[in-house]
C-alpha atoms as a PDB file:
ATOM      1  CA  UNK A   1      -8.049   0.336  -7.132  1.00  0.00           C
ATOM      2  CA  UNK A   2      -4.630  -1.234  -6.744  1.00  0.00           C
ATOM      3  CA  UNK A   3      -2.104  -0.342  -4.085  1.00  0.00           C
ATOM      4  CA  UNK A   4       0.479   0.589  -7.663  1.00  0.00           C
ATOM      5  CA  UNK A   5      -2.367   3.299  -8.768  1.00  0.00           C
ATOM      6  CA  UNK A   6      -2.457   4.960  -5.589  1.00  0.00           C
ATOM      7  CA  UNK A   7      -1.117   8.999  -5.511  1.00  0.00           C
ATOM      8  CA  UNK A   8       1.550   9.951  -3.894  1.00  0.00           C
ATOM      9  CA  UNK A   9       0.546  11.838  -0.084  1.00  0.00           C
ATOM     10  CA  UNK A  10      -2.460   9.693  -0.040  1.00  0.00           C
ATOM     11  CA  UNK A  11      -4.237   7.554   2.430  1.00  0.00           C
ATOM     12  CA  UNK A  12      -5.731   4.121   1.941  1.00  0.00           C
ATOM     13  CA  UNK A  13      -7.603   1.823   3.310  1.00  0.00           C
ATOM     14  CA  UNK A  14      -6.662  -1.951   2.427  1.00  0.00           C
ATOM     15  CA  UNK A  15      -9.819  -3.759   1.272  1.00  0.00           C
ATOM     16  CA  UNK A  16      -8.474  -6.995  -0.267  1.00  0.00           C
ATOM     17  CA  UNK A  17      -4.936  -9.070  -0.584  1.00  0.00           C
ATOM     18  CA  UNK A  18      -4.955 -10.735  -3.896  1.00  0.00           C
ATOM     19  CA  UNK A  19      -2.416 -13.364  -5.221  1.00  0.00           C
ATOM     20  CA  UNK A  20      -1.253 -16.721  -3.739  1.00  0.00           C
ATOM     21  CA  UNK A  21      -0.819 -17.760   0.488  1.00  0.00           C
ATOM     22  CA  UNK A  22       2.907 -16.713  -0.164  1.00  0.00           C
ATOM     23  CA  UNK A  23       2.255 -13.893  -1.254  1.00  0.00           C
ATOM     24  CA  UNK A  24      -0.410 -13.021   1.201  1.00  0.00           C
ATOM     25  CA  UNK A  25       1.388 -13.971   4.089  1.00  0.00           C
ATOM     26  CA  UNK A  26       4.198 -12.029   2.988  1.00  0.00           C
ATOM     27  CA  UNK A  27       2.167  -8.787   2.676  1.00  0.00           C
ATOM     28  CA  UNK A  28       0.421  -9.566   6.439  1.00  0.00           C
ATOM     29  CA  UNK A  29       3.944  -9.760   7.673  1.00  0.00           C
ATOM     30  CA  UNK A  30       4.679  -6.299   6.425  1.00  0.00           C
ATOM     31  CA  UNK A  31       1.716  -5.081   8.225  1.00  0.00           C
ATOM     32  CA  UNK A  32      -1.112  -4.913   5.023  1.00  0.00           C
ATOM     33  CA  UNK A  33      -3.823  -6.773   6.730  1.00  0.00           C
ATOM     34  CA  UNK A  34      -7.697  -5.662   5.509  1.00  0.00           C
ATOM     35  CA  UNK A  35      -8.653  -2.478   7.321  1.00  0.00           C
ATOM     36  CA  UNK A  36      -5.335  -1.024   7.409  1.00  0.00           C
ATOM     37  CA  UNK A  37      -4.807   2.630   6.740  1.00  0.00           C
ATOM     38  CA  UNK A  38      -1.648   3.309   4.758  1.00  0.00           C
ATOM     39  CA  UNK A  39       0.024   6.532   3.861  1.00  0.00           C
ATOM     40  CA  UNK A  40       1.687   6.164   0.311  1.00  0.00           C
ATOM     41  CA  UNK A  41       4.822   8.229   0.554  1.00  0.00           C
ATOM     42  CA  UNK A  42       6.039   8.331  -2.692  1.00  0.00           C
ATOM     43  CA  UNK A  43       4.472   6.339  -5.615  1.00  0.00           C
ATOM     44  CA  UNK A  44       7.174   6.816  -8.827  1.00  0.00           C
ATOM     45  CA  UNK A  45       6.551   6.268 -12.675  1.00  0.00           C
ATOM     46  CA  UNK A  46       8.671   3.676 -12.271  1.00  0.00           C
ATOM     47  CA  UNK A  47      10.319   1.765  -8.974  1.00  0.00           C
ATOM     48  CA  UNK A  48       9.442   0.602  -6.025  1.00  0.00           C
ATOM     49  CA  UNK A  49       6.391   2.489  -4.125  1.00  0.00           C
ATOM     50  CA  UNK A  50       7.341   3.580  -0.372  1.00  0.00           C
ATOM     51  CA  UNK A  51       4.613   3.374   1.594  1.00  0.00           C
ATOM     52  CA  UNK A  52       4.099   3.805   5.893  1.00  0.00           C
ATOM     53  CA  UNK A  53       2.117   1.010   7.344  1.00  0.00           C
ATOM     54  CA  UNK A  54       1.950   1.808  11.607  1.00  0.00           C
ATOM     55  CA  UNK A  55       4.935   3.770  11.350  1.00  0.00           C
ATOM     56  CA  UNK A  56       7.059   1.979   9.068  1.00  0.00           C
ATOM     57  CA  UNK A  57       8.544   2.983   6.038  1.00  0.00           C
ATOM     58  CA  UNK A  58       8.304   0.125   3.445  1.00  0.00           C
ATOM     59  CA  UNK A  59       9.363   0.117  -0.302  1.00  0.00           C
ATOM     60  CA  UNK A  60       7.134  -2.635  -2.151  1.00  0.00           C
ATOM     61  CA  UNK A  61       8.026  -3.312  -5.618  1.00  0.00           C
ATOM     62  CA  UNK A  62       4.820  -2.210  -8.132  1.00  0.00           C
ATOM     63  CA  UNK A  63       4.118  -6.215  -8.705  1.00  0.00           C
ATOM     64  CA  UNK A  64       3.295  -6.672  -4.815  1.00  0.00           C
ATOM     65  CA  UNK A  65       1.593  -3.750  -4.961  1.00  0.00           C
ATOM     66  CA  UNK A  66      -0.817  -4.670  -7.827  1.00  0.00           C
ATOM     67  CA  UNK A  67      -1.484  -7.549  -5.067  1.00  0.00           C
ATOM     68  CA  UNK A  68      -3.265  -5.085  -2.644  1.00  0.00           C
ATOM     69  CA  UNK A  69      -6.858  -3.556  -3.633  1.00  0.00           C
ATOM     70  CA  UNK A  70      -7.615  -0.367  -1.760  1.00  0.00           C
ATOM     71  CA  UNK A  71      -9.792   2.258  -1.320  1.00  0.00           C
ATOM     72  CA  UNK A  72      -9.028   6.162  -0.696  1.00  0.00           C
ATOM     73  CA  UNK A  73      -9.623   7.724   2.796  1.00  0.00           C
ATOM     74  CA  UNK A  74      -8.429  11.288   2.092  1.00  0.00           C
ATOM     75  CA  UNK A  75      -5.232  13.507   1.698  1.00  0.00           C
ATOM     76  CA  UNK A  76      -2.867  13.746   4.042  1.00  0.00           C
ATOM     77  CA  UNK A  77      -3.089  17.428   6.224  1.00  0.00           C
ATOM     78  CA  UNK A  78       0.099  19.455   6.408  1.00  0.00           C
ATOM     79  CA  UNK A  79       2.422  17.489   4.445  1.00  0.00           C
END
């Protein structure tokens, strides 16, 4: 599934960066690199989705997102 589909107080696991080496680089940068577990924050109708990547807060708008295939690793505990 894409990153945009993900629930809110999830955690994934990034599988695949899709788009062009812009694009890709850009989402490396921000700490999506294949393997990495995020924890989507908040994931709204409509808007940006804020996500934590290594302890960082990040708001990536939903067309980045769709750039990011994951898979789910389980809820998050006590949140």
């Amino acid at each position: 599934m894409y990153l945009s589909q993900a629930k809110s107080g999830s955690l994934v696991r990034v599988k695949e960066l899709l788009g062009g080496q812009r694009a890709v680089t850009r989402l490396r940068e921000l700490g999506l690199v294949e393997g990495a577990v995020i924890k989507v924050i908040d994931n709204p109708i409509i808007g940006p989705i804020i996500i934590e990547v290594n302890g960082t807060r990040i708001a990536l708008g939903r067309g980045m997102a769709r750039k990011v295939i994951v898979e789910p690793v389980g809820p998050i505990r006590g949140t």
